[in-house]
Protein backbone atom coordinates (compact mmCIF):
# COMPACT_ATOMS: atom_id res chain seq x y z
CA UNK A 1 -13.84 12.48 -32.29
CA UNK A 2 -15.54 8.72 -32.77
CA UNK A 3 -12.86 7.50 -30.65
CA UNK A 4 -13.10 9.67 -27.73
CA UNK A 5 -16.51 9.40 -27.72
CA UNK A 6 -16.29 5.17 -28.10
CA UNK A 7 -13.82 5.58 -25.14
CA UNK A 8 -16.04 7.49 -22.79
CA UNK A 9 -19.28 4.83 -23.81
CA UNK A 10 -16.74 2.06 -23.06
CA UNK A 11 -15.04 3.57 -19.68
CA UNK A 12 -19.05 4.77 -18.23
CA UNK A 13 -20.96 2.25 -20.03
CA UNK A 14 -23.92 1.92 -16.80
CA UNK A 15 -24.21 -1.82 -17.88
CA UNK A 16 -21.00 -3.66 -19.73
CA UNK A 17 -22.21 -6.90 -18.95
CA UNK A 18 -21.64 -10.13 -16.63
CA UNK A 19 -18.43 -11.69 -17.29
CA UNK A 20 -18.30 -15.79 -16.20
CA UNK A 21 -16.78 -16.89 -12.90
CA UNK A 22 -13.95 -18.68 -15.43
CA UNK A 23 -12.96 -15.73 -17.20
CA UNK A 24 -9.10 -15.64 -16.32
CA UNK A 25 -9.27 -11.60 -16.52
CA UNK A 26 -12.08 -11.50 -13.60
CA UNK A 27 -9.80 -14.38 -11.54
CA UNK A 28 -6.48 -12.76 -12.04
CA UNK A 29 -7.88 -9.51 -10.36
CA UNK A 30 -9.83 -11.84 -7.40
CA UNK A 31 -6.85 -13.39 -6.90
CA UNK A 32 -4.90 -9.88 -6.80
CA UNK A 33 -7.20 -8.25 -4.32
CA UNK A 34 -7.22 -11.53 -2.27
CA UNK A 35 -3.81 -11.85 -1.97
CA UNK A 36 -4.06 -7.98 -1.05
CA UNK A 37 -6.55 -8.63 2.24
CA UNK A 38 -4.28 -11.55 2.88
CA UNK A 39 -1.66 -9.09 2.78
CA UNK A 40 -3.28 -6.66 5.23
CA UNK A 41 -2.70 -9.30 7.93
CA UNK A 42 0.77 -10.06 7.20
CA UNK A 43 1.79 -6.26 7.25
CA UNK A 44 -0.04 -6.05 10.68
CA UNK A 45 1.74 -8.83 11.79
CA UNK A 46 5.49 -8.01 10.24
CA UNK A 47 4.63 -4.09 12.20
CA UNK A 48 4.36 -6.24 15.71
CA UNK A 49 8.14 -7.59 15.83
CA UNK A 50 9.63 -4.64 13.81
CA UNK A 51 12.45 -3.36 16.49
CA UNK A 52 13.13 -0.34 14.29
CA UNK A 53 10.69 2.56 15.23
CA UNK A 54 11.08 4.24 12.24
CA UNK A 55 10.01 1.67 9.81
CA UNK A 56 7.36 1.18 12.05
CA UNK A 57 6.06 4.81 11.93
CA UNK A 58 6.31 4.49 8.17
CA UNK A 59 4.40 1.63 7.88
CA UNK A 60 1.62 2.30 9.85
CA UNK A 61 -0.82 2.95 7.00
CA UNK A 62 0.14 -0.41 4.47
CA UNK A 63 -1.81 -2.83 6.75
CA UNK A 64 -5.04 -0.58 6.11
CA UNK A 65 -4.61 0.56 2.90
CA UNK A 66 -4.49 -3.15 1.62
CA UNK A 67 -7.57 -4.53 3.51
CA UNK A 68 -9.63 -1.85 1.91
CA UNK A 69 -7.71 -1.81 -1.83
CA UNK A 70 -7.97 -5.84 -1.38
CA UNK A 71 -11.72 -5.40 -0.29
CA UNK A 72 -13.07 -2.69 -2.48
CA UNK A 73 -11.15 -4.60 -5.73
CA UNK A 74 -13.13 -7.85 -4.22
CA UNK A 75 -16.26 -6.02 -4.29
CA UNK A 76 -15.73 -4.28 -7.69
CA UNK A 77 -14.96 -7.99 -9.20
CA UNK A 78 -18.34 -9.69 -7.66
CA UNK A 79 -20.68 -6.77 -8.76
CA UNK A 80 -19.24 -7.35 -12.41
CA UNK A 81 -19.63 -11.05 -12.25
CA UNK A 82 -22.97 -10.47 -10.72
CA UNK A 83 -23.79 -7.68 -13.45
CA UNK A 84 -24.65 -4.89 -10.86
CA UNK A 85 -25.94 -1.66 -12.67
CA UNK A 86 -23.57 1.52 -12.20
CA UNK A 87 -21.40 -0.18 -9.76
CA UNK A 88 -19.64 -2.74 -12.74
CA UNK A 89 -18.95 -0.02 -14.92
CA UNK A 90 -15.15 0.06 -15.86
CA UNK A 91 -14.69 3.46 -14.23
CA UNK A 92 -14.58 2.66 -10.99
CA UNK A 93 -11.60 0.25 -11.59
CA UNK A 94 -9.81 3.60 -13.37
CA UNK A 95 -10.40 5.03 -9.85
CA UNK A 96 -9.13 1.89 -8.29
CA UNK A 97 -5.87 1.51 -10.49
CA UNK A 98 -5.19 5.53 -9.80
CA UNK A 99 -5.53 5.70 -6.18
CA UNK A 100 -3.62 2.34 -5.73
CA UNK A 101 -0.65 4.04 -8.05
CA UNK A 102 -0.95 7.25 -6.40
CA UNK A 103 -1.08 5.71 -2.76
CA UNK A 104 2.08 3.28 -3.65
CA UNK A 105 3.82 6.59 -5.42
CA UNK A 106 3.18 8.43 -2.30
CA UNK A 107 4.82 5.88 0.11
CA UNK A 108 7.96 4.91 -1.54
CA UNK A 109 8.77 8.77 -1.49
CA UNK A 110 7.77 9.08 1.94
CA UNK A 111 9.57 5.93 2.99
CA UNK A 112 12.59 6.71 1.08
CA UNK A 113 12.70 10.43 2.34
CA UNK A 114 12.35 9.70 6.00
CA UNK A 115 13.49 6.14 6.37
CA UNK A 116 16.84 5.45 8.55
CA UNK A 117 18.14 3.14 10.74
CA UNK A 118 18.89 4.30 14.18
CA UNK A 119 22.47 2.72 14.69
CA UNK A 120 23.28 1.68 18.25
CA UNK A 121 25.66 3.68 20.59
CA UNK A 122 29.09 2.87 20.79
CA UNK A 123 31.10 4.32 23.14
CA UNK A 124 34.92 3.89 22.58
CA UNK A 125 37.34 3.45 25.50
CA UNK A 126 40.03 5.74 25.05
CA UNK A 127 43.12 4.60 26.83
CA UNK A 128 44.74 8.18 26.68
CA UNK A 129 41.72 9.34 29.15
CA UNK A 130 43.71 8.50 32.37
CA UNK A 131 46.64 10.81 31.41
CA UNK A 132 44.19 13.64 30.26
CA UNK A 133 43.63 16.01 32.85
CA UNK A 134 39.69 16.55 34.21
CA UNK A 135 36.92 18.75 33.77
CA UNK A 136 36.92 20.75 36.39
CA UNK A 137 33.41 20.62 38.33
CA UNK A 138 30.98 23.00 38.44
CA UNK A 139 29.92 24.25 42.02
């Protein structure tokens, strides 16, 4: 039982401490959520000349799900750097990692269940059509 309960003090720990604007942990996950806000605006901007309106329905979500995964990881980072009370504790980024993993789970099975391409028309000249006799008209 010492470990479980060392795990719990660990994960909800109200206080773990500041950890230095150097540390490469606390810049590899600024860096991550960055690149995920800069992200947001790419998606939004890749959605604008998309010509296929299915891949466009199905990514409707990614550009907002990113700004606010991108932001709230931001914001999670600075309060530990800044060694806010209840809001650094290691938790929260549990919470993060989950609904990130369930979010991304929960797209690639959408996107491969209902993704297709919608093929153009093609209409085939049949050179045996002048010979064939016609549909007669309704009156």
């Amino acid at each position: 039982m010492p470990s479980l309960n060392s795990l719990l003090v660990y994960l909800f720990y109200p206080n773990p401490g500041a950890v230095a604007f150097s540390n490469p942990k606390a810049l590899t996950l600024l860096i991550v959520c960055a690149a995920m806000l800069v992200a947001s605006f790419f998606f939004r901007r890749w959605r604008m000349h998309l010509g296929n309106p299915v891949t466009r329905r199905l990514s409707r979500s990614w550009s907002t799900a990113s700004f606010w995964f991108g932001l709230t990881g931001c914001f999670l980072v600075f309060s530990r750097m800044e060694s806010i009370s209840y809001v650094s504790i290691r938790f929260l980024w549990v919470l993060w990692a989950a609904f990130l993993a369930l979010y991304l789970i929960v797209q690639v099975r959408v996107f491969r269940a209902r993704h297709y391409n919608v093929l153009p028309a093609e209409r085939t000249e049949d050179p045996r059509s002048r010979y064939l006799p016609k549909r007669k008209k309704k009156k």
